[in-house]
PDB file of N, CA and C in Angstrom:
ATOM      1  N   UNK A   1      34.490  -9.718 -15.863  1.00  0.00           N
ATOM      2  CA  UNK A   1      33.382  -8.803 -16.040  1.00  0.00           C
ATOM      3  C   UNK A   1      32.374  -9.356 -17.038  1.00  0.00           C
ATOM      4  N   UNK A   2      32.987  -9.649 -18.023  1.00  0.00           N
ATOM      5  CA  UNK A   2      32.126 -10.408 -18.933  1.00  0.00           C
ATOM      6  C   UNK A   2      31.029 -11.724 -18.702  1.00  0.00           C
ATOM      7  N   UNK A   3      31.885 -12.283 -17.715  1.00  0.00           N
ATOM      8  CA  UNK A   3      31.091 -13.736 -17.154  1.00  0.00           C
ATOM      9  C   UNK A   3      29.864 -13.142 -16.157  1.00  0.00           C
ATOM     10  N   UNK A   4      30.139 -12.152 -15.233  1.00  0.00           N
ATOM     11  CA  UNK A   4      28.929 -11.871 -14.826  1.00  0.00           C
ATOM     12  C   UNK A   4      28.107 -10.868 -15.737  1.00  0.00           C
ATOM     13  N   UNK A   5      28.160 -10.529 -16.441  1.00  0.00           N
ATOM     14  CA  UNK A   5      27.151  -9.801 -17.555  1.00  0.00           C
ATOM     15  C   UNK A   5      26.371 -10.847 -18.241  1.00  0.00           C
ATOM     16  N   UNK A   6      27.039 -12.126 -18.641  1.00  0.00           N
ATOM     17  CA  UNK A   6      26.514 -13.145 -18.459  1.00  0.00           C
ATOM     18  C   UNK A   6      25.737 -13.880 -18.277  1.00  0.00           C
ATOM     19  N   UNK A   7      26.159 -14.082 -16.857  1.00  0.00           N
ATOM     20  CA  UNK A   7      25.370 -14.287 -15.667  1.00  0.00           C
ATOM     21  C   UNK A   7      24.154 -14.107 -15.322  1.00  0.00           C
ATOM     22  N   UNK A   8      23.897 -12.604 -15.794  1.00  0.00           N
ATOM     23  CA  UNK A   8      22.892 -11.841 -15.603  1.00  0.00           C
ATOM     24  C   UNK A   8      22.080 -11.574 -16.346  1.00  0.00           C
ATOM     25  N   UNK A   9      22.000 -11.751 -18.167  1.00  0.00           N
ATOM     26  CA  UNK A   9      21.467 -11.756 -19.015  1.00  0.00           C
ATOM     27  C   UNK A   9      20.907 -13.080 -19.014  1.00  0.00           C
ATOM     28  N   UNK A  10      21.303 -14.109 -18.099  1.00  0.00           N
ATOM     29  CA  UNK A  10      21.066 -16.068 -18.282  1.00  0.00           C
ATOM     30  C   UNK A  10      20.062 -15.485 -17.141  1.00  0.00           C
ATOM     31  N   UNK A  11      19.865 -14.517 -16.104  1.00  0.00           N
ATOM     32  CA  UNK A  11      19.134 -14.976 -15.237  1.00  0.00           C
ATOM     33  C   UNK A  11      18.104 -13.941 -15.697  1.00  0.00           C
ATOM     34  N   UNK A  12      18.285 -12.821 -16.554  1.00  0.00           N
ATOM     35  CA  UNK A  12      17.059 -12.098 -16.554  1.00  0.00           C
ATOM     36  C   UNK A  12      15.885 -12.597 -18.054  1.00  0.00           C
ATOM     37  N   UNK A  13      17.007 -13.986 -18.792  1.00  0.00           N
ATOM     38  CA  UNK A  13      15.719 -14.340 -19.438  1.00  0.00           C
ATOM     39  C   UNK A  13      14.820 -15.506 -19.208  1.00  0.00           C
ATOM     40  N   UNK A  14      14.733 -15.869 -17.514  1.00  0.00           N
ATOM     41  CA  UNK A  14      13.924 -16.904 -16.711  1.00  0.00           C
ATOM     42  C   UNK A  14      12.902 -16.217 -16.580  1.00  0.00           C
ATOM     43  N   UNK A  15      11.635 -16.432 -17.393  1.00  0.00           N
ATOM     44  CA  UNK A  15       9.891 -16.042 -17.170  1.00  0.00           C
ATOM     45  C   UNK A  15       9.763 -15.785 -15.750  1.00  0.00           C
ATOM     46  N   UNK A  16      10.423 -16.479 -14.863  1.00  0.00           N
ATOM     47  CA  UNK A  16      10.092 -16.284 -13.149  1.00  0.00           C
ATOM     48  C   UNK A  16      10.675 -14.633 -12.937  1.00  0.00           C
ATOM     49  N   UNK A  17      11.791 -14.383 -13.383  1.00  0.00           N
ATOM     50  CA  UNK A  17      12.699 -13.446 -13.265  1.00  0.00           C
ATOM     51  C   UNK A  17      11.737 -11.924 -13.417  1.00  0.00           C
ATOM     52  N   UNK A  18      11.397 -11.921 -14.907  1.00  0.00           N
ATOM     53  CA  UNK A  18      10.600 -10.935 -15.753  1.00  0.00           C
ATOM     54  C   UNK A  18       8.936 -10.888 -14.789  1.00  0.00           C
ATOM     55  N   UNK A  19       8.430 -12.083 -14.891  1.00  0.00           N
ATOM     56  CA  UNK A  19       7.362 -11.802 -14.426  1.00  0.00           C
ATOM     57  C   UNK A  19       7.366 -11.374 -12.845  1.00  0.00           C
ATOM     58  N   UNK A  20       8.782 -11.310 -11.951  1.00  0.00           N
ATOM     59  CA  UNK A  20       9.107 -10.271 -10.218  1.00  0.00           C
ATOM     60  C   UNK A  20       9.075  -9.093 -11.092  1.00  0.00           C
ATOM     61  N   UNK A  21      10.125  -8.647 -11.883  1.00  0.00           N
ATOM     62  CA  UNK A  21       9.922  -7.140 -12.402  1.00  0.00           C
ATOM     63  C   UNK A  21       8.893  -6.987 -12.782  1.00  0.00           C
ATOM     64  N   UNK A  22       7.911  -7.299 -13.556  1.00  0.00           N
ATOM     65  CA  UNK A  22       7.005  -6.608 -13.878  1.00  0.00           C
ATOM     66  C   UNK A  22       5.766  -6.573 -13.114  1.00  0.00           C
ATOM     67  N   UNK A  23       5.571  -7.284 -11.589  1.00  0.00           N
ATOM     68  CA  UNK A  23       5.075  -7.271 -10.346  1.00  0.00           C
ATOM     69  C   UNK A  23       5.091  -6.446 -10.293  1.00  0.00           C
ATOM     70  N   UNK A  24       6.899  -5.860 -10.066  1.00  0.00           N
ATOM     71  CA  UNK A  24       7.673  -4.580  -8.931  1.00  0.00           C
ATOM     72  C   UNK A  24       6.949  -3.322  -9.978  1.00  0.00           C
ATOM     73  N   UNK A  25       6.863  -3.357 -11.052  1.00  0.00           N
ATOM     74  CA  UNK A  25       6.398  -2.212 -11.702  1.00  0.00           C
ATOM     75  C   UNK A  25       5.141  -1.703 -11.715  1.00  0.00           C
ATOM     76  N   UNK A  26       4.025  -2.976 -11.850  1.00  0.00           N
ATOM     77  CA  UNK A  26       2.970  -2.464 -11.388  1.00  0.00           C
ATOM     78  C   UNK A  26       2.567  -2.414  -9.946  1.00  0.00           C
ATOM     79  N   UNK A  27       3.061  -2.631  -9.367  1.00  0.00           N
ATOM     80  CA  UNK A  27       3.209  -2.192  -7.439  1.00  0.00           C
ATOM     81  C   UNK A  27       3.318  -0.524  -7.429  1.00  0.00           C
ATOM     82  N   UNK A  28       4.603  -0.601  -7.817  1.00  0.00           N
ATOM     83  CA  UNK A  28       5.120   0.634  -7.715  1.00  0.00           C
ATOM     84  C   UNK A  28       4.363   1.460  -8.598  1.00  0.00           C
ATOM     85  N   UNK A  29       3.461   1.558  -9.893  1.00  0.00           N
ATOM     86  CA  UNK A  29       2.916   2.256 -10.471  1.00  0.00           C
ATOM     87  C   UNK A  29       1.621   2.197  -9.463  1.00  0.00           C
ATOM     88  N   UNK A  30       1.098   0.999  -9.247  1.00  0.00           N
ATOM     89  CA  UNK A  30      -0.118   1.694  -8.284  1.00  0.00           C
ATOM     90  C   UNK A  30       0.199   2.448  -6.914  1.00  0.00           C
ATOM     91  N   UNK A  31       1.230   2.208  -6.618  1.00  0.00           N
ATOM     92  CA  UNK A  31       1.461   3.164  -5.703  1.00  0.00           C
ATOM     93  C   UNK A  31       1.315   4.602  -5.859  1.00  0.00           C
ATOM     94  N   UNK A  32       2.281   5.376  -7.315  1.00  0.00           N
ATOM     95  CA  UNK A  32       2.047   6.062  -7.753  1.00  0.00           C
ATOM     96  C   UNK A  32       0.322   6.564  -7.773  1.00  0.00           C
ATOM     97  N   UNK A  33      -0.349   5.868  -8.593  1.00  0.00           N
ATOM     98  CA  UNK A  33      -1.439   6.192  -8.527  1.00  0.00           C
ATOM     99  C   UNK A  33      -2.332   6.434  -7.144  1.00  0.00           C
ATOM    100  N   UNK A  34      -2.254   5.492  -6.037  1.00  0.00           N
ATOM    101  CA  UNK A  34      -2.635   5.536  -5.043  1.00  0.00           C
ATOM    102  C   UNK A  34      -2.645   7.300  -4.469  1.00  0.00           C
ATOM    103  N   UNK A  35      -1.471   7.714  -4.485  1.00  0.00           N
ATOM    104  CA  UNK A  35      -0.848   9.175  -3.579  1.00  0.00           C
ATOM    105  C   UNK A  35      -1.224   9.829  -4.973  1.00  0.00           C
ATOM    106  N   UNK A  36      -1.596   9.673  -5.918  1.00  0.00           N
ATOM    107  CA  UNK A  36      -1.655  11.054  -6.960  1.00  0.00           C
ATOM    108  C   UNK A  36      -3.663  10.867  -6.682  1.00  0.00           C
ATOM    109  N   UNK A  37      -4.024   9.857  -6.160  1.00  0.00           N
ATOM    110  CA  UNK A  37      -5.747   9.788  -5.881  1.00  0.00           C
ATOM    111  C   UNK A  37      -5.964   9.816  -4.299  1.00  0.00           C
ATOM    112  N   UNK A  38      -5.227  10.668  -3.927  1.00  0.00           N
ATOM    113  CA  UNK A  38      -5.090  10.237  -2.571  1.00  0.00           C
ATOM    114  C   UNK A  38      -6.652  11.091  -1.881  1.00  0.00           C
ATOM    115  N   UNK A  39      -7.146  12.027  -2.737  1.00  0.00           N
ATOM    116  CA  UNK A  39      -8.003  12.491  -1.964  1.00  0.00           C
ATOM    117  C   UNK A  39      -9.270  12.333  -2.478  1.00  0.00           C
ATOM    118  N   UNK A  40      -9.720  11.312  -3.707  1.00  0.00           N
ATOM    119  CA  UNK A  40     -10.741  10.874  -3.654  1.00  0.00           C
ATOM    120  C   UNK A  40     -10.579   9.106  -3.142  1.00  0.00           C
ATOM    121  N   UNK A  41      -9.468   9.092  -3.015  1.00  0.00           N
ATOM    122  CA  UNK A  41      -9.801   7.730  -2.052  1.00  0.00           C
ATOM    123  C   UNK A  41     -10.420   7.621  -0.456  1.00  0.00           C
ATOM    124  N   UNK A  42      -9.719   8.987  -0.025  1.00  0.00           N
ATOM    125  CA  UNK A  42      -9.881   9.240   1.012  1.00  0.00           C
ATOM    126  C   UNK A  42     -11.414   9.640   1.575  1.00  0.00           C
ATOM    127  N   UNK A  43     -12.058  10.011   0.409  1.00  0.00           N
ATOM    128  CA  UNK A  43     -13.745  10.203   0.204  1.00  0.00           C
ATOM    129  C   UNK A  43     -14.572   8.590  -0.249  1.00  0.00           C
ATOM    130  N   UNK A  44     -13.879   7.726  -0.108  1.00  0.00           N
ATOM    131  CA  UNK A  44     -14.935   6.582  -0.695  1.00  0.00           C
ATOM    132  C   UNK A  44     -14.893   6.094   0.531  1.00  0.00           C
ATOM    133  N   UNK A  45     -15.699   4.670   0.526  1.00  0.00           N
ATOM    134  CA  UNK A  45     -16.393   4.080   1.824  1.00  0.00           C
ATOM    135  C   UNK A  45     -15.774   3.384   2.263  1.00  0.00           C
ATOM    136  N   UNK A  46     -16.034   3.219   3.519  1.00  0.00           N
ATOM    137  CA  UNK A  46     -15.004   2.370   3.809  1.00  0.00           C
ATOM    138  C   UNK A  46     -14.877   0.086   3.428  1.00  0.00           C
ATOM    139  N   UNK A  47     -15.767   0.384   3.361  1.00  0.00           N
ATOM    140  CA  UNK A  47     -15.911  -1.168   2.184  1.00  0.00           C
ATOM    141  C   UNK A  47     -14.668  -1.142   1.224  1.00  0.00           C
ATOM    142  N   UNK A  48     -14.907  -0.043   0.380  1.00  0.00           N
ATOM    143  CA  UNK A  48     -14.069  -0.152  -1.171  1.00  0.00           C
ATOM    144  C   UNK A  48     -12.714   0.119  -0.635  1.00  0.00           C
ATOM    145  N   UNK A  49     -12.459   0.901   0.794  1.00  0.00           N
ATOM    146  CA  UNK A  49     -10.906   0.596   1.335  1.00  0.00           C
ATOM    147  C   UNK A  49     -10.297  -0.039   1.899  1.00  0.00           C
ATOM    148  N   UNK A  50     -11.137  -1.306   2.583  1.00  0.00           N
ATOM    149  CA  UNK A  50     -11.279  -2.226   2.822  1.00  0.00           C
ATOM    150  C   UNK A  50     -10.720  -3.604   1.873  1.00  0.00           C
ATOM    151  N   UNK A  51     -11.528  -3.144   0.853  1.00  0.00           N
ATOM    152  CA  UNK A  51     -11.052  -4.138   0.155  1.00  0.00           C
ATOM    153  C   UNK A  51      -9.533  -3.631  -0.803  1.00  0.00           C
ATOM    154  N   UNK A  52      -9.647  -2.477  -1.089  1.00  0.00           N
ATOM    155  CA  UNK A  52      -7.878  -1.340  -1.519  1.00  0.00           C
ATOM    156  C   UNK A  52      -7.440  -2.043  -1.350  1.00  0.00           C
ATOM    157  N   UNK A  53      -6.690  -2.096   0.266  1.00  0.00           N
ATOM    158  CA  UNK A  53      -5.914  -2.554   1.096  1.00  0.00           C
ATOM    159  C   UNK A  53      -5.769  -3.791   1.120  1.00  0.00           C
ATOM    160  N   UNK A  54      -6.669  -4.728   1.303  1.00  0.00           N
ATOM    161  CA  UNK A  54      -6.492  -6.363   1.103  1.00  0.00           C
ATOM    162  C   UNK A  54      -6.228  -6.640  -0.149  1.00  0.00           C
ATOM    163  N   UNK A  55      -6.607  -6.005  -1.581  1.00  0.00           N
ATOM    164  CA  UNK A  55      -5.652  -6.335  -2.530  1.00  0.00           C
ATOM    165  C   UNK A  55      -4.388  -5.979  -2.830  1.00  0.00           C
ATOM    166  N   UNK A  56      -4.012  -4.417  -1.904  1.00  0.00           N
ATOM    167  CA  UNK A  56      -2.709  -4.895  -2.310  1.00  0.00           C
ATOM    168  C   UNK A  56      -1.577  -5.051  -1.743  1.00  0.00           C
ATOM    169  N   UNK A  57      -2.452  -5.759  -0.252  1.00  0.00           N
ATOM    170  CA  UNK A  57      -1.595  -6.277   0.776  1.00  0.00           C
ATOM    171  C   UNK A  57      -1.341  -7.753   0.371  1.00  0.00           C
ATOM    172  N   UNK A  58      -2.338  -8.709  -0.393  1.00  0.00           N
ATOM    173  CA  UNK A  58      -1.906  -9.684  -1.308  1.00  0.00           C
ATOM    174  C   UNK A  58      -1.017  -9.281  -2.458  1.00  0.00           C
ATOM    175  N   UNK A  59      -1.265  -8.285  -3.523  1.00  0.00           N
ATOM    176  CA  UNK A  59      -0.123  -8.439  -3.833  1.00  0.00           C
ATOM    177  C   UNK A  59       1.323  -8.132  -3.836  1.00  0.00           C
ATOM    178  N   UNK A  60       1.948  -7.437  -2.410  1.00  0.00           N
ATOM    179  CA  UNK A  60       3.072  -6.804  -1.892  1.00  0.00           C
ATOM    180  C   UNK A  60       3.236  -8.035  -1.397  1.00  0.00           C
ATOM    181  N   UNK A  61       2.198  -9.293  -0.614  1.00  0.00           N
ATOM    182  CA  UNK A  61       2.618 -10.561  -0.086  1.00  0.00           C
ATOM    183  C   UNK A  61       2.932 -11.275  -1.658  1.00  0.00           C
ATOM    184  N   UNK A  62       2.568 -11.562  -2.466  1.00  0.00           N
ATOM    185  CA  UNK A  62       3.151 -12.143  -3.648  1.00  0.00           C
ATOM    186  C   UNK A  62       4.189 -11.865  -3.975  1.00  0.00           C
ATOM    187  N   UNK A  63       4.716 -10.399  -3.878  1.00  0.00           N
ATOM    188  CA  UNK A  63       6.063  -9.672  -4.576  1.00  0.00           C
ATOM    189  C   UNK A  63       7.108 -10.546  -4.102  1.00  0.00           C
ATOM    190  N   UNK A  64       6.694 -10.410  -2.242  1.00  0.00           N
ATOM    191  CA  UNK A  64       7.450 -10.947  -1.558  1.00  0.00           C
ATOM    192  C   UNK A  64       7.940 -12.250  -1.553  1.00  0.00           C
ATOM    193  N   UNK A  65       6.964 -13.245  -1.823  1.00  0.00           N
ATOM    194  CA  UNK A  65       7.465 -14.781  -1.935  1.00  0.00           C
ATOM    195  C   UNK A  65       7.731 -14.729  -3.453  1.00  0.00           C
ATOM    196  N   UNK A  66       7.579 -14.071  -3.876  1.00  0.00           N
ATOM    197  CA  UNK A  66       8.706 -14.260  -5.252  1.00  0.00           C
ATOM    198  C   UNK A  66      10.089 -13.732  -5.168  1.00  0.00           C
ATOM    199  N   UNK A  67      10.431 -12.641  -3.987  1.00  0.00           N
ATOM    200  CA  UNK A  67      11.985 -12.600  -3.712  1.00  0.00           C
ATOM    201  C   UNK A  67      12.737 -13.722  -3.308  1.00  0.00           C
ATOM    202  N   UNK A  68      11.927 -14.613  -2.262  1.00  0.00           N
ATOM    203  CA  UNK A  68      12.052 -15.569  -1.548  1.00  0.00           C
ATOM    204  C   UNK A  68      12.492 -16.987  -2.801  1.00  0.00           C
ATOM    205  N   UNK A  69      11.598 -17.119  -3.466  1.00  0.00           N
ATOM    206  CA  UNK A  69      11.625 -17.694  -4.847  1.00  0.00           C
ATOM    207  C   UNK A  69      13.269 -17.312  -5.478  1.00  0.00           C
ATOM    208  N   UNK A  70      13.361 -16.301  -5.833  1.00  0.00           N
ATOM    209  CA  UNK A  70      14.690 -15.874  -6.676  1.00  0.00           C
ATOM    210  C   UNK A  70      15.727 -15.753  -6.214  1.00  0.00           C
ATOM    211  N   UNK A  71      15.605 -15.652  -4.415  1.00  0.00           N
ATOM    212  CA  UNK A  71      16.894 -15.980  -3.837  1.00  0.00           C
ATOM    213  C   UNK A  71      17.232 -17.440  -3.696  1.00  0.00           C
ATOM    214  N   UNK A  72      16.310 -17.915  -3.734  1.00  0.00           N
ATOM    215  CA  UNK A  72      16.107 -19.539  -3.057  1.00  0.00           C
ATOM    216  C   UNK A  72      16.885 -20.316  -4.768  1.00  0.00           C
ATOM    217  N   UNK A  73      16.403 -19.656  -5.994  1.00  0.00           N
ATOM    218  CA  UNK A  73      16.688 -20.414  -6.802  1.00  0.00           C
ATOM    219  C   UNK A  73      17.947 -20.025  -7.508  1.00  0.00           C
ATOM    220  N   UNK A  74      17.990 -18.404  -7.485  1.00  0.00           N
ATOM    221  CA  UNK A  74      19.305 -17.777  -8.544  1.00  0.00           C
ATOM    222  C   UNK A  74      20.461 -17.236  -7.505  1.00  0.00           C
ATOM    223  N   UNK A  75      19.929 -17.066  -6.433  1.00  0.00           N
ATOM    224  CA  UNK A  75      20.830 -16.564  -5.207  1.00  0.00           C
ATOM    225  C   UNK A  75      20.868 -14.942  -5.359  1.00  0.00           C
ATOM    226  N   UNK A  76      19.636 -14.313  -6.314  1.00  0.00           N
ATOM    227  CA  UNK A  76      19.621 -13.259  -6.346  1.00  0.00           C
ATOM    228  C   UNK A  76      18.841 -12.511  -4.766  1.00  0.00           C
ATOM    229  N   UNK A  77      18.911 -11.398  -4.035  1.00  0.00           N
ATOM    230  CA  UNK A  77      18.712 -10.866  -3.134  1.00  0.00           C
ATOM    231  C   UNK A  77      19.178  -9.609  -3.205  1.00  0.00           C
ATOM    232  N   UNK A  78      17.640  -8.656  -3.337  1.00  0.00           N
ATOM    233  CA  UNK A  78      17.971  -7.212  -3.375  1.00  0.00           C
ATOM    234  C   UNK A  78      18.879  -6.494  -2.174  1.00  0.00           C
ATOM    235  N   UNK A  79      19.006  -6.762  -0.953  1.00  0.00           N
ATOM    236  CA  UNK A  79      19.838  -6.525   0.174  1.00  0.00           C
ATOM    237  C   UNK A  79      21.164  -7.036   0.133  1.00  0.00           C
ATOM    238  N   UNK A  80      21.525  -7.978  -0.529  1.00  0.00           N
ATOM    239  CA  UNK A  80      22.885  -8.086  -0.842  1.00  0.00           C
ATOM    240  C   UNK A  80      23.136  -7.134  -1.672  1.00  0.00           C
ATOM    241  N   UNK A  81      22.445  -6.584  -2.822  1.00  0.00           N
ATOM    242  CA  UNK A  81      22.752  -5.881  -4.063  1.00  0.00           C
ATOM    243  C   UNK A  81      23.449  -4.811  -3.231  1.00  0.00           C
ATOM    244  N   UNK A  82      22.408  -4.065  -2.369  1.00  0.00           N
ATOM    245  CA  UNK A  82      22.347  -2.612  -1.915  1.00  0.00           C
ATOM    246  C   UNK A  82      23.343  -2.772  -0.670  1.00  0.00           C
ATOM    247  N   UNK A  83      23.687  -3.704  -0.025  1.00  0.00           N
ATOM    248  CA  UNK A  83      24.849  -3.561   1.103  1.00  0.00           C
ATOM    249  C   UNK A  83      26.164  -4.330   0.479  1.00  0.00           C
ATOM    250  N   UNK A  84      26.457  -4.802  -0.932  1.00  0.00           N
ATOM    251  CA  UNK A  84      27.499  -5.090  -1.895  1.00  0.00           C
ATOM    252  C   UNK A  84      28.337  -3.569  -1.849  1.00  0.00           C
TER     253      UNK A  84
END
């Protein structure tokens, strides 16, 4: 038990590691924000949603090749976690 506590403290102090979580946090906080503005977004033009959407369809594509990244390098993978 100890060796993977370890394990896991060696992999969560890799800058690559910290800087996926703190991606996943501001994702997920603009998400938040997104649905709590949901109805003056829904009033702006369609340009400025236009562009919404392409930023943060780049950065949900970034999140992503950084899973790709952390499985590829630590063998970490959130779908193993959750079907473990």
């Amino acid at each position: 038990m100890l060796k993977s506590f370890e394990y896991i403290m060696n992999v969560l102090a890799n800058p690559s590691v910290l800087a996926h979580m703190i991606n996943g946090f501001l994702l997920m906080l603009t998400g938040f924000l997104v649905v709590w503005n949901f109805r003056s977004l829904r009033k702006s033009n369609p340009y400025r949603l236009v562009l919404l959407v392409s930023i943060l369809s780049v950065a949900v594509g970034i999140h992503a090749i950084s899973h790709l990244g952390l499985e590829s390098a630590y063998g970490l993978s959130p779908a193993k976690l959750i079907h473990a």
